[in-house]
C-alpha atoms as a PDB file:
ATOM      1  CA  UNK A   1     -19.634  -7.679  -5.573  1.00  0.00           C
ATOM      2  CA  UNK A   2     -20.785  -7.583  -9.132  1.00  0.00           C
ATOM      3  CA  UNK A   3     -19.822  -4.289 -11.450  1.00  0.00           C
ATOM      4  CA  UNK A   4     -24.185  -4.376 -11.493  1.00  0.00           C
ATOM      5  CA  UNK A   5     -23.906  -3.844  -8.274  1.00  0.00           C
ATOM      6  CA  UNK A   6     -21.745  -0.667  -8.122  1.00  0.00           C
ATOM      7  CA  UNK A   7     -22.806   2.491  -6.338  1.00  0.00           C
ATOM      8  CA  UNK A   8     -23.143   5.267  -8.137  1.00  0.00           C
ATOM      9  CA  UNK A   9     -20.132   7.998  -7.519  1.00  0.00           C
ATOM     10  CA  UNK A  10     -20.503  11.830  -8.499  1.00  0.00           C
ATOM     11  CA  UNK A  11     -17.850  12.326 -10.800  1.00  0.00           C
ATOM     12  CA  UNK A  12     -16.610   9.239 -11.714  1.00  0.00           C
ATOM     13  CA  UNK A  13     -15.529   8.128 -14.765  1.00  0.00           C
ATOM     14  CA  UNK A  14     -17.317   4.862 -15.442  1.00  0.00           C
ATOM     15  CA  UNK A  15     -17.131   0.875 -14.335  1.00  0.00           C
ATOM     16  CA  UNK A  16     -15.548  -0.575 -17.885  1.00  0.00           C
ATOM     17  CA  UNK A  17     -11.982  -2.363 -18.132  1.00  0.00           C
ATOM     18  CA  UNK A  18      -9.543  -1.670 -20.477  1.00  0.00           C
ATOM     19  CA  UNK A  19     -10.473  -4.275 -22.454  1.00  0.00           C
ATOM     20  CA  UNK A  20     -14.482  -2.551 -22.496  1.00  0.00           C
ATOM     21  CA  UNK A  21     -16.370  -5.175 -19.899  1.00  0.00           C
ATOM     22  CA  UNK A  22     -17.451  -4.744 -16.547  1.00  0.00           C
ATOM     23  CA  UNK A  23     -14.633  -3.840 -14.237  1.00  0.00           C
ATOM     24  CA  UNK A  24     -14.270  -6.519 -12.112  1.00  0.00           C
ATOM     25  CA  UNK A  25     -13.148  -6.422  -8.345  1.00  0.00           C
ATOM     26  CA  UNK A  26      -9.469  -5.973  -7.986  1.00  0.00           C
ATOM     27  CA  UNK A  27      -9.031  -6.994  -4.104  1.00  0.00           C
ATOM     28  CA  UNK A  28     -11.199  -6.923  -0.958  1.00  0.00           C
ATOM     29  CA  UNK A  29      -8.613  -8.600   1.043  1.00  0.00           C
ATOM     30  CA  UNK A  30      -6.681  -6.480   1.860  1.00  0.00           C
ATOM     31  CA  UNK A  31      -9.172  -3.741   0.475  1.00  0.00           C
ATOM     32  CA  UNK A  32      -8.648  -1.497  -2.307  1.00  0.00           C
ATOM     33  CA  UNK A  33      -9.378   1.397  -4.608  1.00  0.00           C
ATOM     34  CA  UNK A  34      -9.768   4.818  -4.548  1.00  0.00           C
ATOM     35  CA  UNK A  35     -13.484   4.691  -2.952  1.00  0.00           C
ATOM     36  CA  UNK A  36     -12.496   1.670  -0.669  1.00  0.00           C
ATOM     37  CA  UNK A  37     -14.746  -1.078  -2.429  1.00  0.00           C
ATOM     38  CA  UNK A  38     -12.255  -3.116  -4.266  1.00  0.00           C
ATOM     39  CA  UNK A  39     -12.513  -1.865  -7.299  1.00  0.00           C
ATOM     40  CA  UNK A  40      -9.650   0.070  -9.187  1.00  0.00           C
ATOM     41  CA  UNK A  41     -12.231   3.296 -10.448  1.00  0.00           C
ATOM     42  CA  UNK A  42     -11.705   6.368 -10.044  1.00  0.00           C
ATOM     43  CA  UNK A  43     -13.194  10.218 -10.643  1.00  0.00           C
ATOM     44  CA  UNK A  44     -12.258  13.638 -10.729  1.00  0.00           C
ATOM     45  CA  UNK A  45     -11.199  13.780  -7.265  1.00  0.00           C
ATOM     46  CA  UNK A  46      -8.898  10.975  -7.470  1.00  0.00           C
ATOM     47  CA  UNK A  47      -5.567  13.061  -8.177  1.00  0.00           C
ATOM     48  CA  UNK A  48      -3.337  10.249  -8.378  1.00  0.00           C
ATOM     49  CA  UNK A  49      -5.911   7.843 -10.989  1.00  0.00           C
ATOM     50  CA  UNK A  50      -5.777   4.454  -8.646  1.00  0.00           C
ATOM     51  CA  UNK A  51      -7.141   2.591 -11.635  1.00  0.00           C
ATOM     52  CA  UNK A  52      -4.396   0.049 -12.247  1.00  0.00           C
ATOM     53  CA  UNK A  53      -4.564  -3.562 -10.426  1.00  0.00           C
ATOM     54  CA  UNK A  54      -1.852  -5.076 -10.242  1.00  0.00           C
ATOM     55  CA  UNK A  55       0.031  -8.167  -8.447  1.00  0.00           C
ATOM     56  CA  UNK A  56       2.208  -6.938  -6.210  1.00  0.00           C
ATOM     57  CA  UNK A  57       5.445  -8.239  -6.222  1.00  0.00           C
ATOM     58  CA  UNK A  58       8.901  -7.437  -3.918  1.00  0.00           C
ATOM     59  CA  UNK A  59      10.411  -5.549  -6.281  1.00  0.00           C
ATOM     60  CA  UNK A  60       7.756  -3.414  -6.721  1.00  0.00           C
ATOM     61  CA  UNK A  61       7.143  -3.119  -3.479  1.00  0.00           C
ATOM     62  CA  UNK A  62      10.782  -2.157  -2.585  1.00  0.00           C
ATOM     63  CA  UNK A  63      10.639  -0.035  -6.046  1.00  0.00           C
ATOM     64  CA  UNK A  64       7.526   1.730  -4.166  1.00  0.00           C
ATOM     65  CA  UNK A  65       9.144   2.461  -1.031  1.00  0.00           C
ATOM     66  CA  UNK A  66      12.274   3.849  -2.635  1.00  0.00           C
ATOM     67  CA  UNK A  67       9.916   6.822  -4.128  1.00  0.00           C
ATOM     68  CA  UNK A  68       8.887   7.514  -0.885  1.00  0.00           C
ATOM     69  CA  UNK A  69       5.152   5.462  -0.688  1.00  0.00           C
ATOM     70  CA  UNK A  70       5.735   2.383   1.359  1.00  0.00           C
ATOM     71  CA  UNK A  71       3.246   0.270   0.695  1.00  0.00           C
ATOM     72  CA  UNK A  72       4.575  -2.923   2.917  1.00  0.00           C
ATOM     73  CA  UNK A  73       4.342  -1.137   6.732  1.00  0.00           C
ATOM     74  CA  UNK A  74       0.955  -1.512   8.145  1.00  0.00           C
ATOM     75  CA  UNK A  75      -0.797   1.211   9.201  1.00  0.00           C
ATOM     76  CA  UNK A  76      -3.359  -0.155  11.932  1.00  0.00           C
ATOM     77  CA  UNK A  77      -4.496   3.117  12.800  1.00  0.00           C
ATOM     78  CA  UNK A  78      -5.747   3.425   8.784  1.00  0.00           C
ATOM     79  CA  UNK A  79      -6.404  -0.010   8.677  1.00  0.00           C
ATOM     80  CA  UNK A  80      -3.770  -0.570   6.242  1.00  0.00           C
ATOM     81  CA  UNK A  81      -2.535  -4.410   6.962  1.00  0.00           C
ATOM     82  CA  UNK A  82       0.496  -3.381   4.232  1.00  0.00           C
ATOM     83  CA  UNK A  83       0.920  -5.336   1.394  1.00  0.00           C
ATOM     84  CA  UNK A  84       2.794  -8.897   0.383  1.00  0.00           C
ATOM     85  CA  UNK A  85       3.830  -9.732  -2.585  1.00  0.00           C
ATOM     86  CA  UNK A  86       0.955 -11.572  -4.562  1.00  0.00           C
ATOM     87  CA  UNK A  87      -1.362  -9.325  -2.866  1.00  0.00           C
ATOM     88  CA  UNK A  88      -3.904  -7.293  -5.447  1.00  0.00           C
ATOM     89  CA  UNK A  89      -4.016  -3.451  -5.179  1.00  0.00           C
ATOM     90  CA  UNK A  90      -4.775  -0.115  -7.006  1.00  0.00           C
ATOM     91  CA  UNK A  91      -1.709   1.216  -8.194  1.00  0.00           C
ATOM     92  CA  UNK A  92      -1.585   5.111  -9.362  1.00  0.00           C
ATOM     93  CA  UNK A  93      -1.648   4.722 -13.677  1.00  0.00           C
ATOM     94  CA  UNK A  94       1.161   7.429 -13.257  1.00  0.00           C
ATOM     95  CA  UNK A  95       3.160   6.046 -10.746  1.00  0.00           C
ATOM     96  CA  UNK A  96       2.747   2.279 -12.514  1.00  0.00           C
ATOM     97  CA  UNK A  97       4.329   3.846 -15.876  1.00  0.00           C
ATOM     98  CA  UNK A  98       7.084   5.047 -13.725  1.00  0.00           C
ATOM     99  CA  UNK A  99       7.384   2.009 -12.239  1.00  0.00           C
ATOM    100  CA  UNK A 100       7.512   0.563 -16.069  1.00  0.00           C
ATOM    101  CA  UNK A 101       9.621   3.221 -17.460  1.00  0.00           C
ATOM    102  CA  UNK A 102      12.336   1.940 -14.831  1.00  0.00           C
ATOM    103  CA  UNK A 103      11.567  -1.705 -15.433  1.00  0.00           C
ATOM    104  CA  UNK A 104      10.024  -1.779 -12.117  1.00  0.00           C
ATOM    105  CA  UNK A 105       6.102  -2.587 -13.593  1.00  0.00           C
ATOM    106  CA  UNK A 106       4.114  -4.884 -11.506  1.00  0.00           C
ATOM    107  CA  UNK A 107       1.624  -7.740 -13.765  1.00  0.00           C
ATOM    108  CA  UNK A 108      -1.601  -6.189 -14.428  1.00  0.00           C
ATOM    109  CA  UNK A 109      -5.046  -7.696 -13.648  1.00  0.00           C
ATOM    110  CA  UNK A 110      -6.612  -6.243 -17.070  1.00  0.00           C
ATOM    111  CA  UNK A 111      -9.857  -7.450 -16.075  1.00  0.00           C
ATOM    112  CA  UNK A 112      -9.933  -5.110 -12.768  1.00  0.00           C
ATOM    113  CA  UNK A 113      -7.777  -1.889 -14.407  1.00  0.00           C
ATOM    114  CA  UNK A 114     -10.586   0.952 -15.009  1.00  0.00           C
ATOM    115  CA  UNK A 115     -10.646   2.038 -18.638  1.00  0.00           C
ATOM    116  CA  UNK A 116      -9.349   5.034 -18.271  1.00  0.00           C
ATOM    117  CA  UNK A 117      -6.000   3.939 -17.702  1.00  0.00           C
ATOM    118  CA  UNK A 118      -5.180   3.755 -21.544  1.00  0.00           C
ATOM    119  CA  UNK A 119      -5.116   7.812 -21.410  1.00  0.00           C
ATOM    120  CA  UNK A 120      -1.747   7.359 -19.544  1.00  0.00           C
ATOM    121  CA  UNK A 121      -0.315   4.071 -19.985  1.00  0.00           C
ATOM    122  CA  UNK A 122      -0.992   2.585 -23.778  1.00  0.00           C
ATOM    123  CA  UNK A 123      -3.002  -0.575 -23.558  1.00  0.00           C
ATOM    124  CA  UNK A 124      -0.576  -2.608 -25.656  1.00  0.00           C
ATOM    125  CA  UNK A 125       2.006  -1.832 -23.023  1.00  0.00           C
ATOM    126  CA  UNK A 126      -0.398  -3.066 -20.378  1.00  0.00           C
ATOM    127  CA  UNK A 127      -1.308  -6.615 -22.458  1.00  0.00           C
ATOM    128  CA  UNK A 128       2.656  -7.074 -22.668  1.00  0.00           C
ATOM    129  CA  UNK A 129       2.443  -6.697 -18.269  1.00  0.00           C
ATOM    130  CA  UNK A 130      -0.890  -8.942 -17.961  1.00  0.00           C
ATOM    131  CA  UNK A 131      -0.508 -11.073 -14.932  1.00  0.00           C
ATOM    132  CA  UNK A 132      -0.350 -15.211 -16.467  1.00  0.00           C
ATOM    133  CA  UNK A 133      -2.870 -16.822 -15.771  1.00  0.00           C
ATOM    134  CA  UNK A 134      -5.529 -14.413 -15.632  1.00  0.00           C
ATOM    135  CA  UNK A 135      -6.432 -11.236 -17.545  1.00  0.00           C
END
């Protein structure tokens, strides 16, 4: 799914990156986002801002769990398959500067992170976190 080909959402912010292109899907498999389309955007009813995608990894995962949101257990009757490391997903922007504040931060897909991250999490700290490889 192209960002062209985005629906449009009451409310929501808009379909840039952090670095100002078209937001780019963050994961289908297993699916993500606040609006369940793979994409890491968000609006005014997303409380906790799911705009950062990130690479999972164990540590984060077990970092996660420890602040009470387990993101590894499935949850069939959600659909949730629960998440492996290397796995792509929409991480809160709060929770993932918690995460970094702790040494705990997960590599960022900056191509798939909504722009509106940089009003919590300074976009310079976010190219220091950039998953290798890929933006």
């Amino acid at each position: 799914m192209s960002s062209e080909t985005l629906p449009e959402i009451k409310g929501q912010t808009n379909d840039l990156n952090v670095l100002g292109n078209p937001l780019e899907v963050c994961s289908c498999q297993p699916m993500t986002g606040w609006f369940r389309d793979g994409h890491c955007r968000t609006n005014v009813g997303d409380l906790g801002r799911h705009s950062v995608c990130c690479v999972m990894t164990e540590s984060f995962l077990s970092y996660s769990s420890a602040q009470g949101n387990d993101l590894s257990t499935p949850m069939p009757e959600f659909g949730f398959p629960g998440l492996q490391p290397g796995d792509h997903w929409c991480v809160c922007a709060p929770r993932w500067k918690e995460a970094h504040d702790d040494g705990m931060a997960p590599p960022v897909l900056l191509n798939s992170t909504e722009s509106s991250t940089v009003e919590i999490i300074p976009l310079e700290i976010l190219k220091k976190h950039a998953h290798q490889g890929m933006s």
